[in-house]
Protein backbone atom coordinates (compact mmCIF):
# COMPACT_ATOMS: atom_id res chain seq x y z
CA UNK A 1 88.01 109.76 87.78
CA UNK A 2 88.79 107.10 90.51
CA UNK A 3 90.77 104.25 89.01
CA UNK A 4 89.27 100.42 88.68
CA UNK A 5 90.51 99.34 91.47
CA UNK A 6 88.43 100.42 94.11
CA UNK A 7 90.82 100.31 96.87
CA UNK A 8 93.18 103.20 95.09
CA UNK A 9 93.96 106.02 96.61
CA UNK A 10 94.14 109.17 94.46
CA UNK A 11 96.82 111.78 96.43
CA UNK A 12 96.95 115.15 95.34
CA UNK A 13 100.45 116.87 96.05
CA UNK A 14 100.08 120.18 97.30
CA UNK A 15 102.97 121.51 98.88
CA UNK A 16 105.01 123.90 96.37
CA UNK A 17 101.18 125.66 96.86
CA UNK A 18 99.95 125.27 100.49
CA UNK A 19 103.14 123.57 101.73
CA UNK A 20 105.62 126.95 101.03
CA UNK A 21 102.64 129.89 101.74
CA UNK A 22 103.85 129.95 105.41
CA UNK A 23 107.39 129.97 104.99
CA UNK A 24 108.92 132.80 106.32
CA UNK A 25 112.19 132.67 104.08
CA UNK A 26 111.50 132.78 100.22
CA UNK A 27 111.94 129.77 97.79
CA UNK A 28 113.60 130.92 94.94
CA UNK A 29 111.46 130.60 91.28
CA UNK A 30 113.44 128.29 90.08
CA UNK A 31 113.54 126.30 93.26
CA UNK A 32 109.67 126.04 93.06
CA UNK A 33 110.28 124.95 89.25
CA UNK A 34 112.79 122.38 90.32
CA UNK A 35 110.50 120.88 93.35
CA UNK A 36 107.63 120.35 90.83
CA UNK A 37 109.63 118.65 88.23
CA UNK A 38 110.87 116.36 91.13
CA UNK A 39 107.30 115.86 91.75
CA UNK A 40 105.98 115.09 88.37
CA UNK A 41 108.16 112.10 87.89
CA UNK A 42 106.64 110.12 91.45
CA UNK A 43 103.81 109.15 89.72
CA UNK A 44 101.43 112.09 90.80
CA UNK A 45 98.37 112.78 88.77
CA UNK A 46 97.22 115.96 90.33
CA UNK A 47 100.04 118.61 91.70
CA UNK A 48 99.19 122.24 93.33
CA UNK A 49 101.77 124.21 91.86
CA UNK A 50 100.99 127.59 92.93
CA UNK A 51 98.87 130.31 93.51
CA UNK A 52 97.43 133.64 91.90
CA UNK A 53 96.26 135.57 95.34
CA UNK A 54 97.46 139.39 95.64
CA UNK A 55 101.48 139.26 96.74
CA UNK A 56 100.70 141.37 99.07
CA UNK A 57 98.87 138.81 100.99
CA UNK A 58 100.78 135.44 100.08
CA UNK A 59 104.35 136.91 99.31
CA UNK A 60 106.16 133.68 99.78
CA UNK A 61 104.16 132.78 95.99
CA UNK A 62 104.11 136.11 94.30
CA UNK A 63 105.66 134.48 91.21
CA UNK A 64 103.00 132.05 90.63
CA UNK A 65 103.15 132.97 86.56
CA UNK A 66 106.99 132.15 86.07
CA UNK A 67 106.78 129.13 87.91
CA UNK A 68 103.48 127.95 85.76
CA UNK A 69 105.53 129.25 82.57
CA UNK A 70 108.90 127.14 83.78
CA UNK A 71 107.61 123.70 84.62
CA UNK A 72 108.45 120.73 82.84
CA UNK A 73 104.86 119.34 82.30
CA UNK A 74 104.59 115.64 82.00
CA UNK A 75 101.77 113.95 80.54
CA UNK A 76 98.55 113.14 82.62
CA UNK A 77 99.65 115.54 85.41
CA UNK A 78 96.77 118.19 86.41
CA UNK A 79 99.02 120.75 87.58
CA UNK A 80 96.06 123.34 89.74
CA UNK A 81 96.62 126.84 90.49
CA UNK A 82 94.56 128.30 93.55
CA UNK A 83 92.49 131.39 93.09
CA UNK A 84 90.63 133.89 95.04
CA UNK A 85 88.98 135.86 92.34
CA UNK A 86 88.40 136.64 88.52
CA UNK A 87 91.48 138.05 88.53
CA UNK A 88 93.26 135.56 89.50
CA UNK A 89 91.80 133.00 87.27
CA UNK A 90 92.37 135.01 84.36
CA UNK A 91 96.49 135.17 85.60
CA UNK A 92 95.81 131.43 86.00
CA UNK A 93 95.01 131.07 82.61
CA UNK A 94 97.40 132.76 80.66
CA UNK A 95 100.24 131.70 82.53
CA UNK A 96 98.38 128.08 81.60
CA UNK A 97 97.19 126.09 85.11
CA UNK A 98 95.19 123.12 84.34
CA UNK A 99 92.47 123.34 86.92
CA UNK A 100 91.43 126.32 89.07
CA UNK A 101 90.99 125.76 92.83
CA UNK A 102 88.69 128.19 94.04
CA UNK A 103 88.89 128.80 98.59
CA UNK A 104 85.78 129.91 100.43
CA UNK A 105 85.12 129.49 103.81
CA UNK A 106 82.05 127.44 106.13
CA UNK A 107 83.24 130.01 108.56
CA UNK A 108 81.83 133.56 107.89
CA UNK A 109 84.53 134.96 110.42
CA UNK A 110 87.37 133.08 108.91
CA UNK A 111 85.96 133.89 105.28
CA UNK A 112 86.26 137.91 106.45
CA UNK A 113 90.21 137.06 107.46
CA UNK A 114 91.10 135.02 104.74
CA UNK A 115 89.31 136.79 101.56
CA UNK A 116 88.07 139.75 103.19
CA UNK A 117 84.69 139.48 101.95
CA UNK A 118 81.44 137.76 103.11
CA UNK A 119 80.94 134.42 102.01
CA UNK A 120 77.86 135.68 99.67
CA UNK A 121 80.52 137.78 98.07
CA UNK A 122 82.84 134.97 97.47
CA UNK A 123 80.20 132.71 96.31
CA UNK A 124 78.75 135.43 93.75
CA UNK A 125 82.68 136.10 92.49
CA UNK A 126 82.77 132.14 91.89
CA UNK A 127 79.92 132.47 89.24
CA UNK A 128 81.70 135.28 87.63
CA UNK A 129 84.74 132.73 87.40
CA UNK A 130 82.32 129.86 86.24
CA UNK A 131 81.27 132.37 82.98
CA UNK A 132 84.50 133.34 82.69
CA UNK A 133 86.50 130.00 81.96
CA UNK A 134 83.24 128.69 79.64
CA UNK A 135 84.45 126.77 76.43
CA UNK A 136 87.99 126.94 77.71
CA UNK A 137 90.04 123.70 78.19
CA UNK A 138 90.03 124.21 82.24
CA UNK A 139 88.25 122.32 85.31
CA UNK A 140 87.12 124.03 88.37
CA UNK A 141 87.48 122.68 91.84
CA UNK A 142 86.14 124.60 94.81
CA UNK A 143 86.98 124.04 98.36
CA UNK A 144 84.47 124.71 101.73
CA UNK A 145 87.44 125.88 104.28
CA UNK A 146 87.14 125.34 107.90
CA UNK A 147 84.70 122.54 107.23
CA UNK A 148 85.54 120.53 110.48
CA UNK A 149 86.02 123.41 112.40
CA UNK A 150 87.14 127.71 112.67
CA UNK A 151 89.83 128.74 114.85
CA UNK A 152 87.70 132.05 115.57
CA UNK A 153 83.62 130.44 115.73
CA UNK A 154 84.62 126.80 116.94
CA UNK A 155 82.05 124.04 115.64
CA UNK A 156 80.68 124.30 112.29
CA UNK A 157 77.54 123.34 111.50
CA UNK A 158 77.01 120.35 109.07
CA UNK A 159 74.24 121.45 107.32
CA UNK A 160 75.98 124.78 106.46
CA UNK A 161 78.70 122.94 104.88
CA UNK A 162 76.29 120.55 102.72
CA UNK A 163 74.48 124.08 101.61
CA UNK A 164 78.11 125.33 100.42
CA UNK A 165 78.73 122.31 98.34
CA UNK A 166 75.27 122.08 96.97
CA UNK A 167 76.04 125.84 96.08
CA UNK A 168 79.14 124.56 94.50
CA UNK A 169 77.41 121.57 92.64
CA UNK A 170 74.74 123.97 91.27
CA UNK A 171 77.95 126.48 89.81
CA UNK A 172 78.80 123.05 87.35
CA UNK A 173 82.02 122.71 89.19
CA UNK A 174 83.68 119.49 88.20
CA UNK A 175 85.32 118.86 91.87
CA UNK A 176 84.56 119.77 95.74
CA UNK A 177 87.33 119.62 98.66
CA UNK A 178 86.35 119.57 101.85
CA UNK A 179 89.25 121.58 104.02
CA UNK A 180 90.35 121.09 108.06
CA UNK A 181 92.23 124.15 107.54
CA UNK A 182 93.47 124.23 111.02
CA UNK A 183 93.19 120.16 112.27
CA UNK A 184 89.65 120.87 114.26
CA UNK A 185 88.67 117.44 112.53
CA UNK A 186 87.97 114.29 114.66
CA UNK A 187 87.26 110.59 112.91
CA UNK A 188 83.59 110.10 113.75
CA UNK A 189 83.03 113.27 112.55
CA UNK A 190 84.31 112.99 108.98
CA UNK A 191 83.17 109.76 108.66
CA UNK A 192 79.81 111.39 109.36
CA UNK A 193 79.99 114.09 107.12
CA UNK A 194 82.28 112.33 104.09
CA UNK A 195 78.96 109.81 104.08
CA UNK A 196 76.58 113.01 103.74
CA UNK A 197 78.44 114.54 101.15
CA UNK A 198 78.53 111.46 99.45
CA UNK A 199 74.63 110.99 99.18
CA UNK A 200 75.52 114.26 96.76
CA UNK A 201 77.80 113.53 94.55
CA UNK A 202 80.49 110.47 93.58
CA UNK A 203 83.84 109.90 95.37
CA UNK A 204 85.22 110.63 91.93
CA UNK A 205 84.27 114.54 92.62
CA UNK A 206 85.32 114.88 96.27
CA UNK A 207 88.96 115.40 97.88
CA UNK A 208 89.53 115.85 101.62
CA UNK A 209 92.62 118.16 102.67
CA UNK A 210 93.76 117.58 106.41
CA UNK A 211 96.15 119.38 108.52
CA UNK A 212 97.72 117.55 111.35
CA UNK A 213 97.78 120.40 113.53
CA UNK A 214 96.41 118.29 116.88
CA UNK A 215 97.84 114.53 115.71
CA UNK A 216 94.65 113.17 113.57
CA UNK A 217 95.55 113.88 109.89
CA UNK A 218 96.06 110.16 109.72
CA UNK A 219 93.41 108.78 111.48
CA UNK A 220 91.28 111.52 110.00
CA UNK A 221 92.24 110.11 106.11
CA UNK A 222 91.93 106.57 107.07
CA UNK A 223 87.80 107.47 108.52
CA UNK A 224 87.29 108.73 105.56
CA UNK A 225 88.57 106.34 103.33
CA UNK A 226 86.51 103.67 105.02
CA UNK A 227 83.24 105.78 104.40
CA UNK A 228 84.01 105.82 100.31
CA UNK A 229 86.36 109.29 99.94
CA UNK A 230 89.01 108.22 97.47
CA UNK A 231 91.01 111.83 97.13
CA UNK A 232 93.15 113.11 99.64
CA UNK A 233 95.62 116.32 99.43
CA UNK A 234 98.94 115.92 100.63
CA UNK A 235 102.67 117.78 101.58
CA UNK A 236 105.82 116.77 101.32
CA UNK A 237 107.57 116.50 104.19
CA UNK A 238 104.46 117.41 106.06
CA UNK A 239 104.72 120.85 104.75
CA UNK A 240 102.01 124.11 105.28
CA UNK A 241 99.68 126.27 107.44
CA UNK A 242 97.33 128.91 106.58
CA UNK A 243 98.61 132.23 107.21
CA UNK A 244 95.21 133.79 108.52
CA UNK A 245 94.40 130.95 110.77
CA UNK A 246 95.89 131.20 114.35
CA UNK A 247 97.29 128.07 115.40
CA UNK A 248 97.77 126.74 112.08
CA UNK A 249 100.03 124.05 111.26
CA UNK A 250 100.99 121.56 108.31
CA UNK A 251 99.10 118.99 105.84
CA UNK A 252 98.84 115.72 106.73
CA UNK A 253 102.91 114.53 104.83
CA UNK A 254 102.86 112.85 102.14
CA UNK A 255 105.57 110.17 102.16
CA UNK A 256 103.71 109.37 105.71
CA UNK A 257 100.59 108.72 103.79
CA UNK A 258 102.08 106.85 101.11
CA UNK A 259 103.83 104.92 103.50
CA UNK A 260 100.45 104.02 105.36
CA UNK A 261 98.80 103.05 102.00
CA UNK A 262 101.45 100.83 101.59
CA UNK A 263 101.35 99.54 104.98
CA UNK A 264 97.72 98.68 104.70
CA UNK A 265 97.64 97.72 101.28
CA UNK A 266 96.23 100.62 99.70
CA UNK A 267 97.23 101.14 96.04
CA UNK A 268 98.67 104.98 95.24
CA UNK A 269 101.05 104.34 92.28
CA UNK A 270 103.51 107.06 94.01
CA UNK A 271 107.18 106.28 94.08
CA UNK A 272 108.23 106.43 97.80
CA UNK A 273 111.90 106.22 97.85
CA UNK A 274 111.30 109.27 95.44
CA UNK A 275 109.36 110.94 97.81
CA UNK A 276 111.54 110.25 100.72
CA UNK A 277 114.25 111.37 98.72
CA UNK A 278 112.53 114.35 97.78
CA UNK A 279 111.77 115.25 101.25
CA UNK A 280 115.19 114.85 102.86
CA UNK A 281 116.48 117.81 100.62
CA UNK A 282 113.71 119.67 102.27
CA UNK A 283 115.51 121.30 105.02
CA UNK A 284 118.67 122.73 103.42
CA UNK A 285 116.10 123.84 100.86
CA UNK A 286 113.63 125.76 103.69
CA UNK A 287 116.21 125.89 106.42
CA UNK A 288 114.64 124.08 108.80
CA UNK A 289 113.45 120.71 110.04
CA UNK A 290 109.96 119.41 108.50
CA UNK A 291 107.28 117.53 110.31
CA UNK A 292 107.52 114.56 108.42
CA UNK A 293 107.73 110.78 110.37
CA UNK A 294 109.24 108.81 107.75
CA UNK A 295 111.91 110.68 106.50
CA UNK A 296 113.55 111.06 109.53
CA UNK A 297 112.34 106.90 110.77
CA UNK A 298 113.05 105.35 107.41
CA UNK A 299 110.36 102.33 106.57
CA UNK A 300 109.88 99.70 108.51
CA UNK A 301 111.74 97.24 105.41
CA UNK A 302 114.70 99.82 106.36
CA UNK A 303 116.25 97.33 109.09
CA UNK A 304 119.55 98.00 110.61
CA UNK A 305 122.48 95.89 111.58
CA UNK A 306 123.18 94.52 115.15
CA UNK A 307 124.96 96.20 117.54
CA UNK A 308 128.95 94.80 117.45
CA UNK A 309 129.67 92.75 120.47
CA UNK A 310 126.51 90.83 120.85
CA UNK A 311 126.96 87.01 122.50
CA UNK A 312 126.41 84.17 119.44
C-alpha cells in the first residue's frame, strides 16, 4: 500500500528482469544473485528478479529458478517473477517468487509476437493462473503492454485498455501496470489515461513502467505523478528493451529517477550513492556503456574544484 505520506514515491526495481532480457552477452547466475542482493539493501520494497518464460524465447534469463533459490532475501522486499503462463507460475512458485507478474498486450498484433497467442487466449490462461495460486501465500500483478502505443498498429485505443484492466480487476488481481513498452507515451496522454484508470481502482493498485526510447520517460513519470499514480518501475543504469518490439529501448533509469525525486522533493527512501554505485559497475559487468544520466554527470551536490591558474 502507498505510504502516509502522500507525496512518496513507491519505485519498483526491475532491471535483473526487464533490464538484462535484451542483453546479447549472458550474465552469469551468480552475477544475477549478486546484483539483487546489491539491490535489496537500497531500500527497495518491490524488486523484479527474474523471469519463468520458455529459454528458448528469453535465453539471457533461462535460470530464473537458481537465481530465485540463491538470493539473499531481506525482509519487506517483494521480490516478483514475470510469467507468461500456468507453467510458468507453477516454476515461479516452487522456486518461491513473491508476486507473479502476468504480460498481455492492448495490442492484438504485438500480443501475437510477444506470447504468440490472441489476447482472448492470454486473458483465459490468466484465470487458469488466478485458480491455480488460490490459498497460496502469493499476489498477482498483471500488466496491459503497449498501453500508450504498438510499434506494429500505432495508437491504441483508450477504451480498449480500460476494458483490459477491468478484465484484470474482475480476475481479483491485487495490482495493474500499465506498460509503454516501446516509449510511444506522450505527457497529456498519460495524464489522461492515469486519471481514467484511476476512477477504477486506488493508486495503491496501479504501477506505470516507461521506456525512454524517444526522451519522455521522465516527463512521462512526473504527468503521472501529478494526476495521483504513486508506483513507477525502474532500471538501473537505464537498463532494458523488449526483445519482440522493433525499436525498443531501455526503462526509464533508476538512479535518474531517484535523483529527480530528490530534486523535487519527492520522498523514495532509496539509497542513491548506493544506486550510483551500483550502476557504475554496470559496464564491466554487461560490457558496455548504459544509458544512465547520473552516473556518468554525478549530482548536482557533486561540485568540482576550480580550474588552477584562475586570477584572485
Amino acid at each position: 500500500m502507498i505510504p502516509a505520506n502522500p507525496e512518496r514515491m513507491l519505485i519498483q526495481e526491475v532491471a535483473p528482469r526487464d533490464g538484462l532480457q535484451i542483453e546479447p552477452t549472458w550474465v552469469p547466475s551468480a552475477d544475477k544473485i549478486k546484483l539483487i542482493d546489491g539491490l535489496s539493501q537500497l531500500g527497495f520494497s518491490r524488486i523484479e528478479a527474474g523471469s519463468f518464460v520458455s529459454p528458448k524465447a528469453i535465453p539471457a534469463l533461462r535460470d530464473g529458478d537458481e537465481v530465485f533459490r540463491g538470493i539473499q532475501r531481506a525482509p519487506g522486499i517483494v521480490y516478483v517473477a514475470l510469467i507468461p503462463n500456468l507453467k510458468g507460475a507453477e516454476r515461479a512458485l516452487a522456486a518461491g517468487a513473491d508476486e507473479l507478474n502476468m504480460v498481455l498486450s492492448a495490442s492484438q498484433s504485438h500480443n501475437l509476437a510477444n506470447m504468440r497467442m490472441r489476447r482472448e487466449q492470454s486473458l483465459a490462461g490468466f484465470g487458469d493462473i488466478v485458480q491455480a495460486v488460490q490459498g497460496q501465500a502469493v499476489s498477482l500483478n498483471a500488466t496491459v503492454a503497449t498501453a500508450f502505443g504498438c510499434p506494429f498498429e500505432g495508437h491504441i485505443d483508450e477504451d480498449q485498455v480500460l476494458r483490459l484492466l477491468d478484465a484484470y480487476l474482475e480476475l481479483g488481481v491485487q495490482g495493474v501496470t500499465l506498460a509503454d513498452t516501446t516509449g510511444m507515451a506522450n505527457p497529456r496522454q498519460v495524464e489522461r489515461l492515469v486519471r481514467r484508470c484511476l476512477e477504477r481502482l486506488p493508486a495503491a493498485m496501479l504501477t506505470l513502467h516507461f521506456h525512454n526510447t524517444r526522451g519522455l520517460g521522465l516527463c512521462n513519470v512526473l504527468a503521472a505523478f501529478e494526476a495521483g499514480a504513486r508506483r513507477f518501475d525502474a532500471a538501473l543504469g537505464g537498463l532494458g528493451g523488449c526483445p519482440f518490439a522493433p525499436g525498443a529501448s531501455g526503462n526509464i533509469c533508476t538512479e535518474d529517477l531517484v535523483n529527480l525525486c530528490a530534486e523535487t522533493g519527492i520522498a523514495t527512501g532509496i539509497d542513491l550513492e548506493g544506486l550510483l554505485a551500483l550502476s557504475r559497475g554496470l559496464p564491466a559487468l554487461l560490457g558496455h556503456e548504459v544509458p544512465g544520466q547520473l552516473a556518468k554527470a554525478g549530482r548536482n551536490c557533486d561540485l568540482h574544484p576550480l580550474p588552477a591558474g584562475l586570477p584572485a
